[in-house]
N, C-alpha and C. Protein backbone atom coordinates (compact mmCIF):
# COMPACT_ATOMS: atom_id res chain seq x y z
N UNK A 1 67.94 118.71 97.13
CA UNK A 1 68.21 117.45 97.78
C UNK A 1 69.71 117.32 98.00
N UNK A 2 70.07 117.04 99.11
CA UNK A 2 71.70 116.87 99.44
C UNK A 2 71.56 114.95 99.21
N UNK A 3 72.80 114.55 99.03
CA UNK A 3 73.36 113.49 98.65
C UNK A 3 74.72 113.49 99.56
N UNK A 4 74.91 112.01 100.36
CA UNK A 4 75.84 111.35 100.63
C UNK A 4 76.45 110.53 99.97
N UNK A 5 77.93 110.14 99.78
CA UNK A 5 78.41 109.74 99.25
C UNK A 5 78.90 108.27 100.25
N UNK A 6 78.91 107.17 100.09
CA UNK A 6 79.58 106.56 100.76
C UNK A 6 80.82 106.42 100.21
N UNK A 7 81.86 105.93 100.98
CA UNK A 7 83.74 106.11 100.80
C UNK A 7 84.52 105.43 101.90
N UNK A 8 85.17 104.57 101.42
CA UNK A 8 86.35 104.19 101.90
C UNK A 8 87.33 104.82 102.29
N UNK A 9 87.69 104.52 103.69
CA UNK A 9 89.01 105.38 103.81
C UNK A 9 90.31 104.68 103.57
N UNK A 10 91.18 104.53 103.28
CA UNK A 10 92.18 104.43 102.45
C UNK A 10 93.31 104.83 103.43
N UNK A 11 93.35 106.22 103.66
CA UNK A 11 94.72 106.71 104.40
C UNK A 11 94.29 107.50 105.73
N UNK A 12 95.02 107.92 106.80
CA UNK A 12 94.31 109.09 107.30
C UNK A 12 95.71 109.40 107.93
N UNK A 13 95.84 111.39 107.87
CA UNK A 13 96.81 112.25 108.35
C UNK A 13 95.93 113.32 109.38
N UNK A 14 95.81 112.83 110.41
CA UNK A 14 95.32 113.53 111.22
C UNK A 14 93.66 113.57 111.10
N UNK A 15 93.37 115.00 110.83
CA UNK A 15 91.71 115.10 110.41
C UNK A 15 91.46 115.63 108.71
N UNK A 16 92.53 114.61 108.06
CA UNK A 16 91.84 114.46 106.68
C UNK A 16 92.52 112.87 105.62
N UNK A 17 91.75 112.65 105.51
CA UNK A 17 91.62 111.26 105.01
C UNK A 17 92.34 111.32 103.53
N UNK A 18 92.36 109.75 102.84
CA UNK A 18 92.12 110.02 100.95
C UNK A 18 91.20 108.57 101.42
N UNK A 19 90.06 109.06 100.78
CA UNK A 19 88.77 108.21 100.50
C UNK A 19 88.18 107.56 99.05
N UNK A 20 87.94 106.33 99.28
CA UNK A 20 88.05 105.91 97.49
C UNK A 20 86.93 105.08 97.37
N UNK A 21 85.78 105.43 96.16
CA UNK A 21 84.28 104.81 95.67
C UNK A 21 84.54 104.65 94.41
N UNK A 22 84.27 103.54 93.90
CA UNK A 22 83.72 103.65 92.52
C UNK A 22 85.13 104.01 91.60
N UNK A 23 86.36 103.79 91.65
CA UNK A 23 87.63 104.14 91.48
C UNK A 23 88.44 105.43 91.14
N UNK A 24 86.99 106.42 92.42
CA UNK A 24 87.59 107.69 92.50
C UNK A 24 88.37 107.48 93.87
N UNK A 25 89.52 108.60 93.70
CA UNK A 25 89.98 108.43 95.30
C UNK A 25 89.74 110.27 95.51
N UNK A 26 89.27 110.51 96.52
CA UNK A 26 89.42 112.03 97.11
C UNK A 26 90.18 112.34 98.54
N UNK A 27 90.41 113.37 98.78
CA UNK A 27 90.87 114.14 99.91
C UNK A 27 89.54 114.31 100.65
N UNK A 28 89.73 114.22 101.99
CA UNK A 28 88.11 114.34 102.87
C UNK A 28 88.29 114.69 103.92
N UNK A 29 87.62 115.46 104.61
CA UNK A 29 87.71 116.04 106.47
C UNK A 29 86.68 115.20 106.95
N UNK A 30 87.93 114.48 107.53
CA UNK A 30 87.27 113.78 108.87
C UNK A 30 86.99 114.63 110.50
N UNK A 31 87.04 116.12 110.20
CA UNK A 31 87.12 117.11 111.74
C UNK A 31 85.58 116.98 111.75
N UNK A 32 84.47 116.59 111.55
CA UNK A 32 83.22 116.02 111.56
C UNK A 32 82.81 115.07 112.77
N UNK A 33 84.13 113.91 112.30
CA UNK A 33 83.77 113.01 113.19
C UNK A 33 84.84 112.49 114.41
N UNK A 34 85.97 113.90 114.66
CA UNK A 34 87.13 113.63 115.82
C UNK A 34 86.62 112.74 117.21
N UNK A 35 85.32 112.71 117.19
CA UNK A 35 85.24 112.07 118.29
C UNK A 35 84.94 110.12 118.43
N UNK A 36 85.11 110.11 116.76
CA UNK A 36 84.78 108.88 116.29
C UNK A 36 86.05 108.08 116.29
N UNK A 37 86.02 106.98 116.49
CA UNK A 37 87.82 106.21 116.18
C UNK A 37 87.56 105.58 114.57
N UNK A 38 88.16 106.18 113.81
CA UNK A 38 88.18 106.03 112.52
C UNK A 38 89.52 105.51 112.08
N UNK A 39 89.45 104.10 111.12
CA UNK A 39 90.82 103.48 110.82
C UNK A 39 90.63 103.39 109.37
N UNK A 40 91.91 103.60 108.44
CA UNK A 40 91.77 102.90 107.31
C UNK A 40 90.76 101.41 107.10
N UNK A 41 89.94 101.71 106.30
CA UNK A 41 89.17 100.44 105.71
C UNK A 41 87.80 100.50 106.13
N UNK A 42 87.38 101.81 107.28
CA UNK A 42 86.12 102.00 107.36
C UNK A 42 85.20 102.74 105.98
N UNK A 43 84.17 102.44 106.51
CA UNK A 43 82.90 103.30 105.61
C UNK A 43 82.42 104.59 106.23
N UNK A 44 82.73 105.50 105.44
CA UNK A 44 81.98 106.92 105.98
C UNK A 44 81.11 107.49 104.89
N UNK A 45 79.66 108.07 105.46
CA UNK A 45 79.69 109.30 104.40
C UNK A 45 80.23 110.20 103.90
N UNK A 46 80.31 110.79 102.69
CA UNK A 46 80.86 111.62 102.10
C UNK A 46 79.81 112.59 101.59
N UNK A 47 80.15 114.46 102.32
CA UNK A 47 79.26 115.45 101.66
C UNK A 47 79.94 116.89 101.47
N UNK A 48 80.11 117.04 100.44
CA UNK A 48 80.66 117.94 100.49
C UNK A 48 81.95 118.37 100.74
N UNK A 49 82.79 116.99 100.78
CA UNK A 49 83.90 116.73 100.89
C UNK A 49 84.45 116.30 103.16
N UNK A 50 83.27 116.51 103.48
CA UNK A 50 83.62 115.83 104.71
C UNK A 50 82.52 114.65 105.33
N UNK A 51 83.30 113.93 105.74
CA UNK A 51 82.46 112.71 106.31
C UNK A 51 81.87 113.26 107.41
N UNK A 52 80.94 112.91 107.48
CA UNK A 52 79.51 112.95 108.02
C UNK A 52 79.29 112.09 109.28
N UNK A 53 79.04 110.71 108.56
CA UNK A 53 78.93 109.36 109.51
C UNK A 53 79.58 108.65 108.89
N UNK A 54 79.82 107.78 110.49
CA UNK A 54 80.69 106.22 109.82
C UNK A 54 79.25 105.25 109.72
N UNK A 55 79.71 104.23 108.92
CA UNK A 55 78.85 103.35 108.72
C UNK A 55 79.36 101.78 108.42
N UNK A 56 78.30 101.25 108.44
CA UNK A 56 79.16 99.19 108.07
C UNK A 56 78.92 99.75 107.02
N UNK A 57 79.78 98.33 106.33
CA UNK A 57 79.94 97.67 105.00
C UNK A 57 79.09 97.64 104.44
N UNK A 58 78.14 96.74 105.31
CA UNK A 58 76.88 96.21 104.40
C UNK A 58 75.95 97.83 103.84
N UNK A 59 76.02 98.88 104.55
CA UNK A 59 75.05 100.23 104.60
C UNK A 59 75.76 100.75 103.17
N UNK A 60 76.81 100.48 103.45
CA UNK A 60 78.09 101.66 102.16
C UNK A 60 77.18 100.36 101.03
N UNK A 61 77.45 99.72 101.22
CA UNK A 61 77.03 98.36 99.38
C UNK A 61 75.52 98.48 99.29
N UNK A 62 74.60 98.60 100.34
CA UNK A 62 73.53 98.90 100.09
C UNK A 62 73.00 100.20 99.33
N UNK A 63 73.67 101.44 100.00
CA UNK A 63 73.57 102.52 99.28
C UNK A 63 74.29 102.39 97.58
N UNK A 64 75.00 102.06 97.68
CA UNK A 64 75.36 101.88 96.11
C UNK A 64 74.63 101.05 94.67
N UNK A 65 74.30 99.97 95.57
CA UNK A 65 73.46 98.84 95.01
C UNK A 65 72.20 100.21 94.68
N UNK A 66 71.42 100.75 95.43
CA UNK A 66 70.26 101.69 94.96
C UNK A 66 70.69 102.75 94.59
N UNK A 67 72.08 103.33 94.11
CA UNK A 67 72.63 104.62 93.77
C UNK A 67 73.03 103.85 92.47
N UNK A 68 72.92 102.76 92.00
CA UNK A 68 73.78 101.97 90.88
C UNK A 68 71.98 101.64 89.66
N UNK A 69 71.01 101.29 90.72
CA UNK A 69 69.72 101.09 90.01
C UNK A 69 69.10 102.59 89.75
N UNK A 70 69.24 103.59 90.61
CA UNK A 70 68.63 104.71 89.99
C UNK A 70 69.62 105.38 88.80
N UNK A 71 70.76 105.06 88.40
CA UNK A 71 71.53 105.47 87.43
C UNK A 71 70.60 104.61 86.19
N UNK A 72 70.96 103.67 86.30
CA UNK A 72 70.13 103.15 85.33
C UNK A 72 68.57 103.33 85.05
N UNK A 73 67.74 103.77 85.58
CA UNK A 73 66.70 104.42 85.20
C UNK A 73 66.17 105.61 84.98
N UNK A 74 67.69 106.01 84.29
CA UNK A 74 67.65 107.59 83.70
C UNK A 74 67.32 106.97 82.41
């Protein structure tokens, strides 16, 4: 099973970001989505260290909200 990460972008230098969840911050390739207009403060997936898709707010808190309840039912 692959897993997305949702992530904040934070900074961006061209086609790589620093992206921050959960009060990790990472390095990320945004060359995925060059054709996307991507600004600090959006939501992207995160796989494998490159974003995937952009997404709203509400999608990034939703995924977490059910990435936050299946932790807890380990």
């Amino acid at each position: 099973m692959c897993l997305a990460i949702p992530m904040q972008i934070r900074t961006i230098d061209g086609h790589i970001a620093i992206a921050y969840a959960k009060g990790i911050e990472r390095e990320i390739s945004l060359y995925l989505l060059q054709d996307r207009a991507l600004a600090p403060g959006d939501f992207v997936l995160v796989h494998v260290g490159y974003a995937i898709q952009k997404v709203s707010t509400a999608d990034a808190e939703a995924s977490w909200n059910l990435y936050d309840e299946m932790q807890m039912l380990r």
